[in-house]
N, C-alpha and C. Protein backbone atom coordinates (compact mmCIF):
# COMPACT_ATOMS: atom_id res chain seq x y z
N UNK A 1 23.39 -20.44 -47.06
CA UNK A 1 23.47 -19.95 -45.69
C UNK A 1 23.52 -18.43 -45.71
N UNK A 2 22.80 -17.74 -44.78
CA UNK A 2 22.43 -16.42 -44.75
C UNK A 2 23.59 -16.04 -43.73
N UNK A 3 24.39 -14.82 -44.61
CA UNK A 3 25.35 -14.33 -43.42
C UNK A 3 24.60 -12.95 -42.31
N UNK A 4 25.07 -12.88 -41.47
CA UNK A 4 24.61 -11.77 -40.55
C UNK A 4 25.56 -10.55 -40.88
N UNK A 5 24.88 -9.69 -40.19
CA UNK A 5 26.14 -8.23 -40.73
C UNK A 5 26.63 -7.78 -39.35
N UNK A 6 27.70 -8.62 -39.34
CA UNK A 6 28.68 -8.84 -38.07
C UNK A 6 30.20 -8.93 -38.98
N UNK A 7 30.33 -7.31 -38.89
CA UNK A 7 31.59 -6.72 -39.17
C UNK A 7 32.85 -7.55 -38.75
N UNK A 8 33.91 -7.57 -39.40
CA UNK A 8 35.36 -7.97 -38.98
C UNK A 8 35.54 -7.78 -37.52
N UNK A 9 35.74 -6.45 -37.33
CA UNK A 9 36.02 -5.44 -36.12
C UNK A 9 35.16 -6.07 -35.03
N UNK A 10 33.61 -6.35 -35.33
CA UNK A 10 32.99 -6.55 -34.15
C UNK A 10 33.38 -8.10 -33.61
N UNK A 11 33.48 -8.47 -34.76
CA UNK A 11 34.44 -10.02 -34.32
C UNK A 11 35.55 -9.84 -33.74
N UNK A 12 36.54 -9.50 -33.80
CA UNK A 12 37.81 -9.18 -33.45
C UNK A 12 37.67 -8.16 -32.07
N UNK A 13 36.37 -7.26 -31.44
CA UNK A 13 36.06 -7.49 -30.42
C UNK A 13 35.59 -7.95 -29.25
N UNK A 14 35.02 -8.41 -30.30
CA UNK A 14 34.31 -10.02 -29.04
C UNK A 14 35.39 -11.26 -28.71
N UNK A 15 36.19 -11.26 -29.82
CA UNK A 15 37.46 -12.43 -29.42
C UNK A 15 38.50 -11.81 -28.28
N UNK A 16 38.52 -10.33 -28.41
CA UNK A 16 39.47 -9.57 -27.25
C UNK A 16 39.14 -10.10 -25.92
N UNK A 17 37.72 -9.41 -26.24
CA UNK A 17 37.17 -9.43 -25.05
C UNK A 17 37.16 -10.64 -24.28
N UNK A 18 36.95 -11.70 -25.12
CA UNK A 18 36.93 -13.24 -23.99
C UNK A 18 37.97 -13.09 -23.76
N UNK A 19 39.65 -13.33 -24.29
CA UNK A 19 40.20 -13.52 -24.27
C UNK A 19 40.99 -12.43 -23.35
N UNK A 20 41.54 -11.52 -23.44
CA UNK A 20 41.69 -10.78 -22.50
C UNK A 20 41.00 -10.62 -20.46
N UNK A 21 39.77 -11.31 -20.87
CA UNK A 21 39.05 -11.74 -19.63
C UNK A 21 39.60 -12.69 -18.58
N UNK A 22 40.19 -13.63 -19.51
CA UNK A 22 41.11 -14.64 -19.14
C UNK A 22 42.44 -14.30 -18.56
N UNK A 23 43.01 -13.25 -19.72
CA UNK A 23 44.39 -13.47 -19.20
C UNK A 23 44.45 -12.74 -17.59
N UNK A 24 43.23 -11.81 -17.88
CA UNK A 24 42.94 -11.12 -16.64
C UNK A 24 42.87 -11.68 -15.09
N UNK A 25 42.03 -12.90 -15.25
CA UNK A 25 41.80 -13.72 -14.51
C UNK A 25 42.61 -14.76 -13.96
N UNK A 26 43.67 -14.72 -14.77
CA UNK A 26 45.12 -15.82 -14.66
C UNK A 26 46.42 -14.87 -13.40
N UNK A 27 46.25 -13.22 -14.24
CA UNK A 27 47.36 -12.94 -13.83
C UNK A 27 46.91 -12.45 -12.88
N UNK A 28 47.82 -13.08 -11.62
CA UNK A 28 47.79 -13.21 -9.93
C UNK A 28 47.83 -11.46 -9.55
N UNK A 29 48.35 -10.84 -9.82
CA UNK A 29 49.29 -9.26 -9.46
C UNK A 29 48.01 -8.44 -9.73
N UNK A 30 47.29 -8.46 -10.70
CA UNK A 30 46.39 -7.47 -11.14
C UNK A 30 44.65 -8.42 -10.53
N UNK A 31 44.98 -9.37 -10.57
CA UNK A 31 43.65 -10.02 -10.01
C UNK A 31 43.67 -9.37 -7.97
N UNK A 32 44.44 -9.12 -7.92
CA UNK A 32 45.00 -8.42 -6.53
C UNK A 32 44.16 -7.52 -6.01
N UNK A 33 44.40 -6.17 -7.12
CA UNK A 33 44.02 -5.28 -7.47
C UNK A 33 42.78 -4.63 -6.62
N UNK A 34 41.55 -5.91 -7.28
CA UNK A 34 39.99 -5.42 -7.13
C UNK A 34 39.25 -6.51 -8.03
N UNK A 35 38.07 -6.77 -7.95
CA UNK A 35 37.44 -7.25 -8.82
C UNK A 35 37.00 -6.56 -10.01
N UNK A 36 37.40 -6.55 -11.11
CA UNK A 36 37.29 -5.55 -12.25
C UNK A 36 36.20 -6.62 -13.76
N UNK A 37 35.72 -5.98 -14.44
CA UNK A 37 34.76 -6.44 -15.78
C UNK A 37 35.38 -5.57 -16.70
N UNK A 38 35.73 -6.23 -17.87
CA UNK A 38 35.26 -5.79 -18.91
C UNK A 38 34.07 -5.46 -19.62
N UNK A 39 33.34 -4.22 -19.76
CA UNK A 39 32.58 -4.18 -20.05
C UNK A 39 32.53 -3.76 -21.66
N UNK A 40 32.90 -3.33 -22.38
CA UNK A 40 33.17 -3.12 -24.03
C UNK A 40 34.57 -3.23 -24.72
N UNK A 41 34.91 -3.43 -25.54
CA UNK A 41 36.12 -3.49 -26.30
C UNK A 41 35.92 -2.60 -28.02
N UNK A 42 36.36 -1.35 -27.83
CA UNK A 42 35.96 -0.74 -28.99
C UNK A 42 37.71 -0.65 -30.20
N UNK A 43 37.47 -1.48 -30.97
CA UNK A 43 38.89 -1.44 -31.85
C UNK A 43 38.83 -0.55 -32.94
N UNK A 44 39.60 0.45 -33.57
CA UNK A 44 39.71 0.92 -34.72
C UNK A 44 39.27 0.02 -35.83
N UNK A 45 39.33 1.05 -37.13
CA UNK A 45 39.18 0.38 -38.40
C UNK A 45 40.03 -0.60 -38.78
N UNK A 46 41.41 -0.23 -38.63
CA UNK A 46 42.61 -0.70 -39.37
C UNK A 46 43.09 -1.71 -38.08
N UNK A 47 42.06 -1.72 -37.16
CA UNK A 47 42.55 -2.59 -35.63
C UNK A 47 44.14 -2.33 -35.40
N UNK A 48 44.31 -1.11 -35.30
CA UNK A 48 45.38 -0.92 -34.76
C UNK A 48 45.48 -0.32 -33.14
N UNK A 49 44.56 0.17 -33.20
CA UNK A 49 44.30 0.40 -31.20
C UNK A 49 42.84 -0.25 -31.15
N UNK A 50 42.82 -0.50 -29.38
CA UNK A 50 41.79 -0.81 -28.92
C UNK A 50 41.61 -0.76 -27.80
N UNK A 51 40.31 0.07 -27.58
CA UNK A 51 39.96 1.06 -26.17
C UNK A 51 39.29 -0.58 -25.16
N UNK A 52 39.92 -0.55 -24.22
CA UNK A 52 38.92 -1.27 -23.25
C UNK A 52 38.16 -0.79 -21.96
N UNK A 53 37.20 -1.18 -22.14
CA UNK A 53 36.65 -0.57 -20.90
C UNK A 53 36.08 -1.15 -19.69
N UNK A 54 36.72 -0.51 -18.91
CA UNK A 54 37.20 -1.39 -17.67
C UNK A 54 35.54 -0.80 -16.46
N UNK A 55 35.08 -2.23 -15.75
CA UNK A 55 33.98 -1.95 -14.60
C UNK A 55 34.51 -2.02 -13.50
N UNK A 56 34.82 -1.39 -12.40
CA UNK A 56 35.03 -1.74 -11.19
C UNK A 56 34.28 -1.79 -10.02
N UNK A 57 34.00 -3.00 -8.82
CA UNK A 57 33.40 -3.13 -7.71
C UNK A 57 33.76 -2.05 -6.93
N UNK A 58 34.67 -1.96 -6.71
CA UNK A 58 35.25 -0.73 -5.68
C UNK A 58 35.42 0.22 -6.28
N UNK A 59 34.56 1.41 -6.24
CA UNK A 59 34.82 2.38 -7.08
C UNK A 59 36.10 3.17 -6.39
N UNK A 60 36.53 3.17 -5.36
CA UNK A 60 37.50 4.15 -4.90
C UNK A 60 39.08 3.20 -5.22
N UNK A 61 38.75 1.90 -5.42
CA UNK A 61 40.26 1.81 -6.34
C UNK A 61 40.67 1.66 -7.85
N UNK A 62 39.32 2.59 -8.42
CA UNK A 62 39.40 2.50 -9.93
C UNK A 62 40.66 2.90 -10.47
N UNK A 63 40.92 4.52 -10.03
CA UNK A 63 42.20 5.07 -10.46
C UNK A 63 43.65 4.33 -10.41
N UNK A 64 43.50 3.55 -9.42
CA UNK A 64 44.48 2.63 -9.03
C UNK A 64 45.00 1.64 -10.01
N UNK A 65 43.69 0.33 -10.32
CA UNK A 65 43.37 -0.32 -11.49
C UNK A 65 43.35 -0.02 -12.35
N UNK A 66 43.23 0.89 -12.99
CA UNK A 66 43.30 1.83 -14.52
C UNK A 66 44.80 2.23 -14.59
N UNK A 67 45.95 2.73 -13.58
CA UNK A 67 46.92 2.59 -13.53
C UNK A 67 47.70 1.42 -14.03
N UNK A 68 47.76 0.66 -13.08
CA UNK A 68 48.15 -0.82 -13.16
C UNK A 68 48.02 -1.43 -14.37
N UNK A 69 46.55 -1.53 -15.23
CA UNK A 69 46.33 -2.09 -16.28
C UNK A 69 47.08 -1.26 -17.21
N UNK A 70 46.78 0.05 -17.58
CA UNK A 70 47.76 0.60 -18.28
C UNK A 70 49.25 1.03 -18.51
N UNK A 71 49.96 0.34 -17.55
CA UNK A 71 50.89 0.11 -16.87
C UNK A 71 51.52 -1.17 -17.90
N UNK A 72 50.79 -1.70 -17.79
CA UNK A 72 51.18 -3.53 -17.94
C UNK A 72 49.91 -3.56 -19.49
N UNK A 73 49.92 -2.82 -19.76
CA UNK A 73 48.87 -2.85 -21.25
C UNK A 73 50.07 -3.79 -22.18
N UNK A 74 51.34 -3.68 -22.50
CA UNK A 74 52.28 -3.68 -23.63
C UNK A 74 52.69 -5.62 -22.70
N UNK A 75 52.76 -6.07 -21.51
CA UNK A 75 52.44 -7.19 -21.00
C UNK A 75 51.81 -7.71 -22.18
N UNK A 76 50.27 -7.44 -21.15
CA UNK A 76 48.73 -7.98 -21.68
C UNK A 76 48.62 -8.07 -23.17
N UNK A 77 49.16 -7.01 -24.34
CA UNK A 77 49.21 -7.57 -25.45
C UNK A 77 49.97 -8.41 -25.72
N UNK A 78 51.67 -8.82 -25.78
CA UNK A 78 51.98 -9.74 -26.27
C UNK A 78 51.18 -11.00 -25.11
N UNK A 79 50.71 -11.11 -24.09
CA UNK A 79 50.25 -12.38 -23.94
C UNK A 79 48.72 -12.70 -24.65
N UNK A 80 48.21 -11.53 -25.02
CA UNK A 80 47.06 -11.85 -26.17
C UNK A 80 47.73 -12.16 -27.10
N UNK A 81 48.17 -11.51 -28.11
CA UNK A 81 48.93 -11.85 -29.28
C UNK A 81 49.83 -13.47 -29.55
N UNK A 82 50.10 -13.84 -28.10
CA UNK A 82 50.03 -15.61 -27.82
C UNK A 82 48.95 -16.65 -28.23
N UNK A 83 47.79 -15.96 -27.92
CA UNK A 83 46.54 -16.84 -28.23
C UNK A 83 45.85 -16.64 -28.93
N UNK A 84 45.83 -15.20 -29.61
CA UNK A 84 44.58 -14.64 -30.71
C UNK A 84 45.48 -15.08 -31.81
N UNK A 85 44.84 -15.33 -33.42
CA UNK A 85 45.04 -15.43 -34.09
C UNK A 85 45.26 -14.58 -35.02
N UNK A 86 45.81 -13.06 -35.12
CA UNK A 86 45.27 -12.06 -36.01
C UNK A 86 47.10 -11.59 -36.35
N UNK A 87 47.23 -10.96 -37.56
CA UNK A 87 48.05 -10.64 -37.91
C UNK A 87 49.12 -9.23 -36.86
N UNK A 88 47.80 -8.47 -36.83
CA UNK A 88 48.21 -7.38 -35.50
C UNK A 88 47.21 -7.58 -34.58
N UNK A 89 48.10 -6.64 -33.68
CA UNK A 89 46.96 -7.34 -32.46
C UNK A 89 47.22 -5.69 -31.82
N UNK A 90 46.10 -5.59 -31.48
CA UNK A 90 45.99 -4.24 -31.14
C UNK A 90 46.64 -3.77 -29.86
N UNK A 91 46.98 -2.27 -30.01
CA UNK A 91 47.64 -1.59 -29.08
C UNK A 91 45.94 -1.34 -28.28
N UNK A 92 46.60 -1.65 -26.47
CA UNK A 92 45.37 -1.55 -25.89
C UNK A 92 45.19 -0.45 -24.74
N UNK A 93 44.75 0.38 -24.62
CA UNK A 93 44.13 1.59 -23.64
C UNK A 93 42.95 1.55 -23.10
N UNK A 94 43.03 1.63 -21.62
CA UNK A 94 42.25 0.88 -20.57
C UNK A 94 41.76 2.10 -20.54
N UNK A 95 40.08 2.09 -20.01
CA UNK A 95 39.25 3.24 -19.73
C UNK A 95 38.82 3.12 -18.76
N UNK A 96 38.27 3.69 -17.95
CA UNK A 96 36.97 3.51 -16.74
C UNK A 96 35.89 3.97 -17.19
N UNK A 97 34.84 2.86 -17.13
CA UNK A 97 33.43 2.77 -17.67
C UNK A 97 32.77 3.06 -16.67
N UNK A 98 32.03 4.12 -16.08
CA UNK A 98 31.68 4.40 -15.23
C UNK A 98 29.89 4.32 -15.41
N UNK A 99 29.28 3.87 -16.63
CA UNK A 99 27.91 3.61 -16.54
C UNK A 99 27.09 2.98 -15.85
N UNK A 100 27.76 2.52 -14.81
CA UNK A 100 26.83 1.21 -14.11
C UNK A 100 26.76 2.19 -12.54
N UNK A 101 27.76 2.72 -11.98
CA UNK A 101 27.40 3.73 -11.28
C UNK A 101 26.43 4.73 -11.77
N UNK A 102 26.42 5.73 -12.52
CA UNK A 102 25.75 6.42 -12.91
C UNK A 102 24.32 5.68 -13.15
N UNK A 103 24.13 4.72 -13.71
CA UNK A 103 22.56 3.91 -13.54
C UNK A 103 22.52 3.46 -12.27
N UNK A 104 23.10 3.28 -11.17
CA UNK A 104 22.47 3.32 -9.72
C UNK A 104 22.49 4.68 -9.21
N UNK A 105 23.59 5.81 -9.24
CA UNK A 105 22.77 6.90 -9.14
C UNK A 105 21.47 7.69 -9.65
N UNK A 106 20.90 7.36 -10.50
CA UNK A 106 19.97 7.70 -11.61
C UNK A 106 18.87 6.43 -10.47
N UNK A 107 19.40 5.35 -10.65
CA UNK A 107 17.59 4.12 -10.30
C UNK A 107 17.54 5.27 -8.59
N UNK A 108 18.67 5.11 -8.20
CA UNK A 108 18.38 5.66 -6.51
C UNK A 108 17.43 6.94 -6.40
N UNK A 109 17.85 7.93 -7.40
CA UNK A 109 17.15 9.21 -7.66
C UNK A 109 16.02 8.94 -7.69
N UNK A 110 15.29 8.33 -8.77
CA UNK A 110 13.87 7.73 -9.69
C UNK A 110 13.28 7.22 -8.23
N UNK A 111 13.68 6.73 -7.31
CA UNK A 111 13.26 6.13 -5.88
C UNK A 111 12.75 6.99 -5.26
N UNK A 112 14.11 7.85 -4.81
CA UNK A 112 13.54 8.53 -4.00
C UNK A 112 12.55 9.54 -4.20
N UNK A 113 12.42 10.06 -5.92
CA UNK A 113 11.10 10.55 -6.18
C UNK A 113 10.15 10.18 -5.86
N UNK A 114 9.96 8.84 -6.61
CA UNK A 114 8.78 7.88 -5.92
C UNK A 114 8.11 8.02 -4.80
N UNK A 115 8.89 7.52 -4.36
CA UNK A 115 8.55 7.99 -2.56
C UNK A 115 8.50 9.17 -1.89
N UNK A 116 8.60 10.00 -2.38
CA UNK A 116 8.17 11.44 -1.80
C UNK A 116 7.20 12.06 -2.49
């Protein structure tokens, strides 16, 4: 059997990521919030931190949500650290991923060139 070259780390971010999606989706207080995505989970070498990066629908209550989550980050890990299997479980720092705005400001631009 041929292995793929799918690092530790990138495993151990893709398991965050579902998983954290969930707890997201469970807990009532922060589901409140806004509708929010995870959009990347970038972990250190030694997986001792791990950056998440947070999408939001409402862009004007990002700051809000980025609060809150980082707020309740030290929560959200021990209730990961409940269900993941890993010896440490990473310290987690919420970001705002702001690329998905910026690619509708950018497609809107490319438009309105178009058309003029």
């Amino acid at each position: 059997m041929k292995r793929k070259n799918y690092s530790r780390a990138e495993r151990v971010e893709d398991l965050l990521q579902r998983e954290l999606a969930t707890i997201l989706q469970r807990d009532e207080s922060l589901s409140r919030l806004g509708m929010m995505t995870i959009t990347d989970i970038s972990v250190t070498h030694d997986l001792s931190y791990a950056k998440v990066f947070i999408s939001v629908l409402e862009e004007e209550k990002a700051r809000k949500i980025l609060t809150a989550l980082n707020h309740s980050a030290k929560n959200l890990r021990y209730e990961l650290a409940q269900v993941v299997k890993l010896r440490i479980v990473p310290e987690l720092k919420f970001i705002y991923d702001d690329s998905s705005v910026r690619g509708q400001r950018i497609s809107s631009l490319i438009n309105d060139a178009l058309k003029k």
